[in-house]
Protein backbone atom coordinates (compact mmCIF):
# COMPACT_ATOMS: atom_id res chain seq x y z
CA UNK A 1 30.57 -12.68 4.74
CA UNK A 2 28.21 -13.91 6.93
CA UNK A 3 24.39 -13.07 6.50
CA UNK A 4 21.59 -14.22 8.79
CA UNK A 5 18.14 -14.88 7.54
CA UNK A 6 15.32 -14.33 9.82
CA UNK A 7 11.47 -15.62 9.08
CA UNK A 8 10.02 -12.42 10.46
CA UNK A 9 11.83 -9.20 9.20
CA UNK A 10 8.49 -7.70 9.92
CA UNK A 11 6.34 -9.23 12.62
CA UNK A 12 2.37 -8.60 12.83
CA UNK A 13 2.82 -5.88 15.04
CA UNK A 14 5.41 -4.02 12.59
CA UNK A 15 3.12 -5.04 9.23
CA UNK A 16 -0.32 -3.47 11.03
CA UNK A 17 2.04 0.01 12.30
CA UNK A 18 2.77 -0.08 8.64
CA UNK A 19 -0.33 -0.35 7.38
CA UNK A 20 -1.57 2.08 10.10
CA UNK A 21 0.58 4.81 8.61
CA UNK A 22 -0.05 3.86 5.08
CA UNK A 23 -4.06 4.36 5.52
CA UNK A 24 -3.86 7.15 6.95
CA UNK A 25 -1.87 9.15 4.36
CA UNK A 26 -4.11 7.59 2.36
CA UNK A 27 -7.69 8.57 3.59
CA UNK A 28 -6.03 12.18 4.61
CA UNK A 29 -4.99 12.77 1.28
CA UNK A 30 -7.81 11.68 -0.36
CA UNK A 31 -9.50 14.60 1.33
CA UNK A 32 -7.23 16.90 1.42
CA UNK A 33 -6.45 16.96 -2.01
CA UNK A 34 -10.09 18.06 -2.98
CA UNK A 35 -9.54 21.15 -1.51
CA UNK A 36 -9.33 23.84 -4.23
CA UNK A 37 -6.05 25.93 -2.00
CA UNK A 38 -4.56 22.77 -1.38
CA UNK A 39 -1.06 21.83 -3.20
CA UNK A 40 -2.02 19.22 -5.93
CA UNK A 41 -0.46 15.19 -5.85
CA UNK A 42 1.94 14.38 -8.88
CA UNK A 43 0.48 10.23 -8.34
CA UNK A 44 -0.07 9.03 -12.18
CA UNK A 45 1.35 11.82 -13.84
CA UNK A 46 3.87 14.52 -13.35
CA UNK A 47 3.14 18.48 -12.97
CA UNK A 48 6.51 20.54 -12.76
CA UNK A 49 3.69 23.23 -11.64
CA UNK A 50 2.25 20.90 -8.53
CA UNK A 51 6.09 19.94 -7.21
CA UNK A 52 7.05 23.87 -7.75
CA UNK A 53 3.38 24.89 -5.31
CA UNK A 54 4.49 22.62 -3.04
CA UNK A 55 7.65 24.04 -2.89
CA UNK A 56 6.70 27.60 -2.33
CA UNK A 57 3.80 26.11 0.16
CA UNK A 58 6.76 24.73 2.29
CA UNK A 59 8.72 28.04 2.00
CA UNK A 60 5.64 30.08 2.93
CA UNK A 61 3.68 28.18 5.26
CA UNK A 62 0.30 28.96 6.00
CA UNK A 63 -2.94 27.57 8.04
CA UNK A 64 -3.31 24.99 5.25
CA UNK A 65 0.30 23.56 5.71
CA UNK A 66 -0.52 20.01 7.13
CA UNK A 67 -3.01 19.14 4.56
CA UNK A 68 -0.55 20.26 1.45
CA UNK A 69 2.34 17.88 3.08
CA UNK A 70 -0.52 15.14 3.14
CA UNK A 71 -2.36 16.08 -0.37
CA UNK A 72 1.17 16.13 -1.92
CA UNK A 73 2.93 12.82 0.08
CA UNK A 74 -0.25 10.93 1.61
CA UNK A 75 -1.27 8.43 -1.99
CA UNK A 76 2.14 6.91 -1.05
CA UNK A 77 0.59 4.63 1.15
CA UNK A 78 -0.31 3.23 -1.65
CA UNK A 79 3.26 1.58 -2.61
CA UNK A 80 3.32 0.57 1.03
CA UNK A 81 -0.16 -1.46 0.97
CA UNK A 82 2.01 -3.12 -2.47
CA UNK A 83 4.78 -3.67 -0.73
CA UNK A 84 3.30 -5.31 2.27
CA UNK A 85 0.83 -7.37 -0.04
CA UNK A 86 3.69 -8.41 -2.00
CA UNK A 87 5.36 -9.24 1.36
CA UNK A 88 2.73 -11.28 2.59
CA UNK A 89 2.46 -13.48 -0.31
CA UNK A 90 5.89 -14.25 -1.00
CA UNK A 91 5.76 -15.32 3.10
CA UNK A 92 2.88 -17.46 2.35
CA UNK A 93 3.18 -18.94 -0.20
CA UNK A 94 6.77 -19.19 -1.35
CA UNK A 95 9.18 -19.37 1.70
CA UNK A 96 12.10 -21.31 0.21
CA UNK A 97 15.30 -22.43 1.95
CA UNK A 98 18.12 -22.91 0.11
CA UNK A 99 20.31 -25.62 -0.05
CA UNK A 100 21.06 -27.63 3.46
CA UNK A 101 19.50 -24.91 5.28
CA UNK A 102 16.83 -26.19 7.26
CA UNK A 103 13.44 -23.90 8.19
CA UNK A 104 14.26 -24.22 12.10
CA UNK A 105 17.80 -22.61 12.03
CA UNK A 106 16.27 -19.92 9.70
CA UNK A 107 13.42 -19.12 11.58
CA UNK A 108 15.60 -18.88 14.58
CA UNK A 109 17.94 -16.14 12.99
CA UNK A 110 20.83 -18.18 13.10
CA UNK A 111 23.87 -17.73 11.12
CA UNK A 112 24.25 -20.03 8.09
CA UNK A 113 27.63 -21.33 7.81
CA UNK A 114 29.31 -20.93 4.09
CA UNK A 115 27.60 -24.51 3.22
CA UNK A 116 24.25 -23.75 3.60
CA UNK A 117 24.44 -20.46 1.95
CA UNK A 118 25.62 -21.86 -1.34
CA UNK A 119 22.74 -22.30 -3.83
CA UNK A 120 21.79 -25.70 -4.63
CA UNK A 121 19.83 -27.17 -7.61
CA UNK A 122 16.89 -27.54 -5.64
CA UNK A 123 14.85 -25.32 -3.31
CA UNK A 124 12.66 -26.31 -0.36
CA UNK A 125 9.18 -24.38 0.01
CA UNK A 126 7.89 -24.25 3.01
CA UNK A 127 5.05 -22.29 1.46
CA UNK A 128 1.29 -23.33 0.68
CA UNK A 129 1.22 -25.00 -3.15
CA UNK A 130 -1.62 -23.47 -4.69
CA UNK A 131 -2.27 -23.60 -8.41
CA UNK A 132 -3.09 -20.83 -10.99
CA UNK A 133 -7.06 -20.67 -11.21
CA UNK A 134 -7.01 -21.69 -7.39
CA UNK A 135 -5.21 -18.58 -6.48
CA UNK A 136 -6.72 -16.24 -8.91
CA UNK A 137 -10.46 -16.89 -7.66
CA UNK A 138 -9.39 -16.77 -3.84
CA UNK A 139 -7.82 -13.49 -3.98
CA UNK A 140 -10.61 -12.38 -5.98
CA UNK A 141 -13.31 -13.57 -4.05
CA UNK A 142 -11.23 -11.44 -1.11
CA UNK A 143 -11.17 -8.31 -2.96
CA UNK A 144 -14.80 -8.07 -4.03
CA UNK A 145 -16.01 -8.86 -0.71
CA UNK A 146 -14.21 -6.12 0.95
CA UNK A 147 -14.69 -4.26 -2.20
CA UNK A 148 -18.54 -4.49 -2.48
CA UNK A 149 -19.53 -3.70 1.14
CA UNK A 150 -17.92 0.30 0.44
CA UNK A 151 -19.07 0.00 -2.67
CA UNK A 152 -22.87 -0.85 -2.21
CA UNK A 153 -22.22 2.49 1.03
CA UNK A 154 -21.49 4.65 -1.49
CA UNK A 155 -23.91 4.21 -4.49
CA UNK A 156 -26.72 4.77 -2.05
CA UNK A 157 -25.03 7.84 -0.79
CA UNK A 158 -23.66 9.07 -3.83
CA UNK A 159 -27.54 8.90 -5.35
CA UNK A 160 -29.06 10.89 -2.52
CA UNK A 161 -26.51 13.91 -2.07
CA UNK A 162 -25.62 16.46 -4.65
CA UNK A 163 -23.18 15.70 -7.39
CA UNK A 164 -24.11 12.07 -7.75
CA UNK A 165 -22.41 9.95 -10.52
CA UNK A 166 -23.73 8.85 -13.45
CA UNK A 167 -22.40 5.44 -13.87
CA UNK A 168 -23.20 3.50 -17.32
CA UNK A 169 -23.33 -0.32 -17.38
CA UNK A 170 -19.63 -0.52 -18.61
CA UNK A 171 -18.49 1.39 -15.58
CA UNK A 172 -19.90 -1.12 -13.31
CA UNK A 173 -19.94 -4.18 -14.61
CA UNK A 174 -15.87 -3.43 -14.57
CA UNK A 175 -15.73 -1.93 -11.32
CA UNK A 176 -17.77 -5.42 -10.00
CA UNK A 177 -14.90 -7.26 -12.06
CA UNK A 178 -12.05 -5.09 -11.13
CA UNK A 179 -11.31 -4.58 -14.33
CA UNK A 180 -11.81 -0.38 -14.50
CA UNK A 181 -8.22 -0.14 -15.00
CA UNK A 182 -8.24 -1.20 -18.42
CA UNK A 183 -10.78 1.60 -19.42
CA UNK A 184 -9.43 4.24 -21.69
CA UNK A 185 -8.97 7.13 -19.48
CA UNK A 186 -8.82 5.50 -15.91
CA UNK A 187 -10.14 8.57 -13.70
CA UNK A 188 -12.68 9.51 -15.53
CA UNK A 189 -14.18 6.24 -15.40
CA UNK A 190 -13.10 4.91 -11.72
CA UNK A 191 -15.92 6.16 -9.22
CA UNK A 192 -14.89 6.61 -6.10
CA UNK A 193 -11.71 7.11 -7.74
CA UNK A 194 -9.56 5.20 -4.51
CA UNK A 195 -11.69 1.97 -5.93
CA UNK A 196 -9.08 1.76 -8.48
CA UNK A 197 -7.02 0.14 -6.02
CA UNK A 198 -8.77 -2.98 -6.11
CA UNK A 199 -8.28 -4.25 -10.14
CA UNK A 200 -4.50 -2.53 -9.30
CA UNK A 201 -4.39 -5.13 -6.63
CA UNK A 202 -6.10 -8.37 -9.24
CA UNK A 203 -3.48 -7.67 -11.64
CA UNK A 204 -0.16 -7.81 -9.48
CA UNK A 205 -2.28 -10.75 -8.15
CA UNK A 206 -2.02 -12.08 -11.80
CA UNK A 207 1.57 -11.05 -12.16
CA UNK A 208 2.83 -13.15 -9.13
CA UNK A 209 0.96 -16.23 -9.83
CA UNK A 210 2.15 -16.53 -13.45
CA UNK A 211 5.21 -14.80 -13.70
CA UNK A 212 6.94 -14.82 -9.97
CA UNK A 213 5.39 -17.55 -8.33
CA UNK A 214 8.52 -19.47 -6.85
CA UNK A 215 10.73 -17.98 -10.00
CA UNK A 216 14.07 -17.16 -9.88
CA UNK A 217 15.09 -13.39 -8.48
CA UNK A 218 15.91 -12.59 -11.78
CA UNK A 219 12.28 -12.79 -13.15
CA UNK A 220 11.28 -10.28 -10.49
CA UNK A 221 13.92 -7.97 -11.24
CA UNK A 222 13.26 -7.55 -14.80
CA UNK A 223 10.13 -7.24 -14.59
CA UNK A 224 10.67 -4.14 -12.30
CA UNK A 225 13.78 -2.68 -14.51
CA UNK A 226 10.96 -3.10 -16.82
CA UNK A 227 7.75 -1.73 -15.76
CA UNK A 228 10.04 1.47 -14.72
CA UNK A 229 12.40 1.82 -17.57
CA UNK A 230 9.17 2.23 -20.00
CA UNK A 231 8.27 5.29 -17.25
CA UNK A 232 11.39 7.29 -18.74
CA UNK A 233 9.98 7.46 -21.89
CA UNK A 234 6.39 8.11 -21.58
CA UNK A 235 5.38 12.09 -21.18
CA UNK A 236 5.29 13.37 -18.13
CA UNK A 237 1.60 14.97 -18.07
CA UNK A 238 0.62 12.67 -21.14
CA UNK A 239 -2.35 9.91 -20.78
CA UNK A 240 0.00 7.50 -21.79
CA UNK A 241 1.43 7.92 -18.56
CA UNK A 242 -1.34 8.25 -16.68
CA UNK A 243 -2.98 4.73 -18.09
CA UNK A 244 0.19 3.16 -17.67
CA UNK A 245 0.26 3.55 -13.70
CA UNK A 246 -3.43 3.18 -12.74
CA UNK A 247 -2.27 -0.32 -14.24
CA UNK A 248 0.03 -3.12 -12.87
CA UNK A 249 3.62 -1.85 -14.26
CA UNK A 250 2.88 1.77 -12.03
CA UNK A 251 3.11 -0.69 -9.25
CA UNK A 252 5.65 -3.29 -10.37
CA UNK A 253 8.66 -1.36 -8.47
CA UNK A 254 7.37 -1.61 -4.59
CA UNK A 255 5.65 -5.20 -5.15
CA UNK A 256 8.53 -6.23 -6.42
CA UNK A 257 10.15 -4.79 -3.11
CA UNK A 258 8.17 -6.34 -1.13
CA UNK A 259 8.70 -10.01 -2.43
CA UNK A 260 12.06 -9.30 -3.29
CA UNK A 261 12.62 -8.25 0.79
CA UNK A 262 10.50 -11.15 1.97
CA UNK A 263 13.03 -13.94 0.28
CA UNK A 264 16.17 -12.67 0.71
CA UNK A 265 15.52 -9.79 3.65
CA UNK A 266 18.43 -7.46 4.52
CA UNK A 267 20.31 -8.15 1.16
CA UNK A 268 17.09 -6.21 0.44
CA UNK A 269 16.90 -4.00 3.53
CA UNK A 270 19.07 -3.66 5.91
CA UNK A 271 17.24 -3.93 9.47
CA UNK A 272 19.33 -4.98 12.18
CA UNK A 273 20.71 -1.61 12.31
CA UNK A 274 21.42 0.23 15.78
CA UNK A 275 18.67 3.40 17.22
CA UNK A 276 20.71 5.75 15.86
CA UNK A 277 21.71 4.37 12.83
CA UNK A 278 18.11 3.28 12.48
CA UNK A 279 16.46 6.99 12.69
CA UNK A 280 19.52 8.94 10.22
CA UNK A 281 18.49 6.07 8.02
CA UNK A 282 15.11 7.32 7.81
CA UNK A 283 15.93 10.70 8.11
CA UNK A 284 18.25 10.05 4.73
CA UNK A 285 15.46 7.95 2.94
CA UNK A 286 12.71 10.70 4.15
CA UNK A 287 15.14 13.80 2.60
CA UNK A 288 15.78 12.14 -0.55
CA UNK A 289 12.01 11.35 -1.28
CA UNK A 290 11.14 15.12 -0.55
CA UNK A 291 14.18 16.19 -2.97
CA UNK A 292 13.50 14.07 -5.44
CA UNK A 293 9.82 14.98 -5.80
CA UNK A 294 10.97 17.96 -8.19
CA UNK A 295 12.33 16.00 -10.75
CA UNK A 296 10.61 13.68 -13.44
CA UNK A 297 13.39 11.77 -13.66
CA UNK A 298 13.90 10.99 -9.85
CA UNK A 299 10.08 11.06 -9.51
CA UNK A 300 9.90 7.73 -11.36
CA UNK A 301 12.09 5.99 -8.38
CA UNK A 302 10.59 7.24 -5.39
CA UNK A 303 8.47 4.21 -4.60
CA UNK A 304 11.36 2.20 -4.11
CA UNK A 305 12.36 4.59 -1.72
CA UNK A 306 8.86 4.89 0.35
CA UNK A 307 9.50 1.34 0.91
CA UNK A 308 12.80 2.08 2.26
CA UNK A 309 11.36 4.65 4.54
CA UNK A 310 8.55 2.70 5.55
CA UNK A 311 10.67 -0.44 6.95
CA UNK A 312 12.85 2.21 8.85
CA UNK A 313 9.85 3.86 10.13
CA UNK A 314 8.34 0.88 11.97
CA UNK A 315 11.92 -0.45 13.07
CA UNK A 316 12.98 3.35 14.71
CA UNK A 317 9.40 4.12 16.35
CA UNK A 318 9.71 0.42 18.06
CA UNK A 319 12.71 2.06 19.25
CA UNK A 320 10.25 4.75 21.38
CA UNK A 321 8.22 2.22 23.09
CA UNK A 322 9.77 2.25 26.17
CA UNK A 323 8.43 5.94 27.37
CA UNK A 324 4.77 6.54 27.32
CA UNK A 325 4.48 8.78 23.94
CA UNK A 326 5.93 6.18 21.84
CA UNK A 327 4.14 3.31 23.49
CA UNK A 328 0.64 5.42 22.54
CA UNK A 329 2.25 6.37 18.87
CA UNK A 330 2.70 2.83 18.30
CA UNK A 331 -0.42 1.46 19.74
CA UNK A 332 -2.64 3.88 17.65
CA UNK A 333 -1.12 3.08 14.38
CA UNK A 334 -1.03 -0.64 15.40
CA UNK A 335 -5.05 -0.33 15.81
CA UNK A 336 -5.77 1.51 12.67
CA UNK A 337 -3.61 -0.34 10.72
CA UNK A 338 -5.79 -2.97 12.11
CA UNK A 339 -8.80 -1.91 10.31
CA UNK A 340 -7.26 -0.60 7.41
CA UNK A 341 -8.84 -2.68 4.99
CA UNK A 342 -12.33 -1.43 6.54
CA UNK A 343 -11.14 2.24 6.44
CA UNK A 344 -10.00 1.84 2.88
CA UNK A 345 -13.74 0.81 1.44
CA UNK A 346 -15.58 3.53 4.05
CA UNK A 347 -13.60 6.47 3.91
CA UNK A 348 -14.77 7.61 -0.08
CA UNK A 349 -18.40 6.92 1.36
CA UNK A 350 -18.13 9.55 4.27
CA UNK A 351 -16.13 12.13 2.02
CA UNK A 352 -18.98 12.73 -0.16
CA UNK A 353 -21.11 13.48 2.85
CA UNK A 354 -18.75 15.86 4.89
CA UNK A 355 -16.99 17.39 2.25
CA UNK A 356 -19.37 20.23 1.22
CA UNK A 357 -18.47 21.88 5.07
CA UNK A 358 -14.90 21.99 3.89
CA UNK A 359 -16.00 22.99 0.53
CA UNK A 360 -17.60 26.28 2.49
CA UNK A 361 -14.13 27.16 4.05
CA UNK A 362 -14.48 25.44 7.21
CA UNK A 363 -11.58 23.21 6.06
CA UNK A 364 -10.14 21.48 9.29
CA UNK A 365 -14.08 21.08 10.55
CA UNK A 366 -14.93 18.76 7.72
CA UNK A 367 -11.96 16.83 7.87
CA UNK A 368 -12.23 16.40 11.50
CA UNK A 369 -15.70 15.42 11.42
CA UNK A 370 -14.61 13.08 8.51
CA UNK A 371 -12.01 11.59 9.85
CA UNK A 372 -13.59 10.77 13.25
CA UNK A 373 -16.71 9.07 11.16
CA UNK A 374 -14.30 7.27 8.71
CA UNK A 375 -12.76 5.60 11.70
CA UNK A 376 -15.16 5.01 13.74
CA UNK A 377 -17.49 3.58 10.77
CA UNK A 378 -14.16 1.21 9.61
CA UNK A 379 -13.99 -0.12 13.07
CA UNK A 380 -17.66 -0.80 13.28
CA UNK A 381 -17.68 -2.52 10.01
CA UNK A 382 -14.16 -4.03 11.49
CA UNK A 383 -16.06 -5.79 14.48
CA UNK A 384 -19.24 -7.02 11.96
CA UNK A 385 -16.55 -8.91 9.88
CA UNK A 386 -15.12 -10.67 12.83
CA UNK A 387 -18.09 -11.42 14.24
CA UNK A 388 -18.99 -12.96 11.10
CA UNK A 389 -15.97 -14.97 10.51
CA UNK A 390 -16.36 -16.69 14.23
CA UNK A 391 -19.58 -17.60 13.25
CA UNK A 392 -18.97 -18.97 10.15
CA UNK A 393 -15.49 -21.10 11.98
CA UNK A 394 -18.28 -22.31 14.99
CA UNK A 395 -20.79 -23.53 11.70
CA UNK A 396 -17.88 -25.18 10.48
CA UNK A 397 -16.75 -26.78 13.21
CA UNK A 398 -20.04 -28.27 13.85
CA UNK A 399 -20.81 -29.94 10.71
CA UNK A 400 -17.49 -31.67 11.18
């Protein structure tokens, strides 16, 4: 059987649509979810009651109907952010070729004949070596810079409107560490709660470089059989549960998607599929993530499955790019996934000012005044970091 390896399953383009539609379930639902009518997320834990509202919200739809498809689906943009960080690394970093294989004929998409498919004692990395404390301090030194510009936003504004926080020095010494997973009872002590993101993000960090870092497949896949299998026997409302995902092993099963699909690509995911094969693939993926929301059991597995959905998503909308809708579709998500990472720090800033209109009952006019300052804030901050980067390249390159 032949099987053809190709360097960019995803290119740029496909990783920013991803990311496009990944932050913006995210900063919807984030919203949306704070409004008291709105169907409730089952994200850490499991409510039978939230996945039965839901139910009986999509039977009997009413003016509320978008936002309790967003509140209930939107956090799973968070899997896909894993899934593409996972992704990325694994491209970076690791890159091996097996055997005679050489990284031109790969790259190219070529077939591999039966010789250079067969696993040989030794593996060429293309990838960036990079050791332990290296890597740890770099991606943390990335995370607390985008983490600290929101987070400095929203202190001010959080201390000047009503319902401000009142942080103790544990709380933010660990949020400036990105530690605040570790705290006994994560939400309660994770303000703005979306911030948790960031010490989810250090630990898988942590994970790769001492556990998957150029490791055999098998190392990956345990880990993820795992990180889930414990799932099945924690409670499903319990705080045992709802610890155990705001940390690392909650987000085991799409990271290790994501480097899993970035080394061995469609033995992962198939993606060379035709356009209609292509959209019934998502249209499966998308029916059994809706079905499976109602059970615990399933529940547990549905992050595999976003990932799924969210590779067939970007490959069948490429598909629409030849007529002028799908062109624009793709083009917007392209942008904002563009300045996701700049939407993802902003966004909890701006929903502590605008959210008292919706609190009122004017519910779509303080989401739409939210969501047109979130973005337009994330790309302003967007254009400030580049501008800051070329600056910093032009310093370089004159000292040298």
């Amino acid at each position: 059987m032949e099987y053809k390896m190709n360097i960019e399953l995803l290119s740029r383009a496909e990783c920013n649509v991803l990311r496009g539609l990944a932050i913006i379930g995210i900063f919807l639902h984030n919203y949306c979810h704070w409004i008291g009518p709105v169907v409730k997320e089952n994200e850490y834990q499991f409510f039978q009651r939230h996945a039965t509202a839901f139910a009986q919200a999509m039977s009997s739809p009413d003016l509320l109907w978008p936002m309790h498809i967003v509140s209930f689906f939107g956090h799973y943009g968070v899997p896909i952010f894993l899934f593409l960080s996972a992704y990325g690394l694994e491209r970076k970093y690791n890159n091996p070729v097996f055997g005679n294989a050489s990284p031109n004929s790969s790259s190219r998409g070529e077939t591999l004949s039966e010789e250079e498919k067969t696993p040989r004692t030794h593996t060429l990395h293309t990838g960036q070596d990079v050791g332990i404390w290296a890597f740890i301090c770099k991606h943390f030194v990335k995370l607390f810079r985008l983490m600290i510009t929101g987070f400095v936003c929203f202190i001010v504004v959080d201390a000047v409107t009503p319902g401000s926080w009142h942080y103790n020095v544990t709380q933010i010494v660990a949020q400036l560490g990105m530690f605040n997973n570790l705290l006994p009872h994560p939400d309660q002590n994770i303000w703005p709660g979306p911030y948790w993101f960031f010490g989810l993000m250090m630990q898988l960090y942590i994970v790769y470089r001492l556990l998957l870092y150029r490791r055999h497949w098998g190392w990956t896949v345990g880990l993820m059989v795992i990180c889930l299998g414990i799932q099945f026997f924690l409670g499903p409302e319990s705080e045992a549960m709802n610890r155990y995902r705001y940390n690392f092993m909650g987000g085991m099963v799409p990271f290790g998607m994501g480097l899993l699909f970035a080394r061995y690509g469609e033995r992962i995911i198939l993606v060379r599929l035709g356009t209609a094969a292509m959209w019934m693939s998502l249209f499966v993926t998308s029916c059994l993530i809706v079905s499976m929301s109602y059970s615990f059991w399933w529940w547990n597995v549905i992050p595999l499955l976003i990932c799924v959905a969210g590779v067939y998503f970007v490959k069948a909308v490429q598909t629409l790019t030849s007529n002028p809708m799908g062109t624009t579709l793709w083009k917007v998500l392209e942008w904002v996934g563009g300045i996701s990472g700049a939407l993802f720090v902003i966004h909890p800033v701006l929903r502590k000012v605008f959210f008292p209109i919706s609190r009122r009952g004017d519910y779509y006019t303080g989401l739409l005044l939210y969501v047109i300052a979130s973005v337009g804030a994330a790309y302003l901050i967007h254009r400030i970091t580049l501008q800051w980067k070329a600056e910093k390249a032009d310093a370089k390159r004159t000292k040298e």
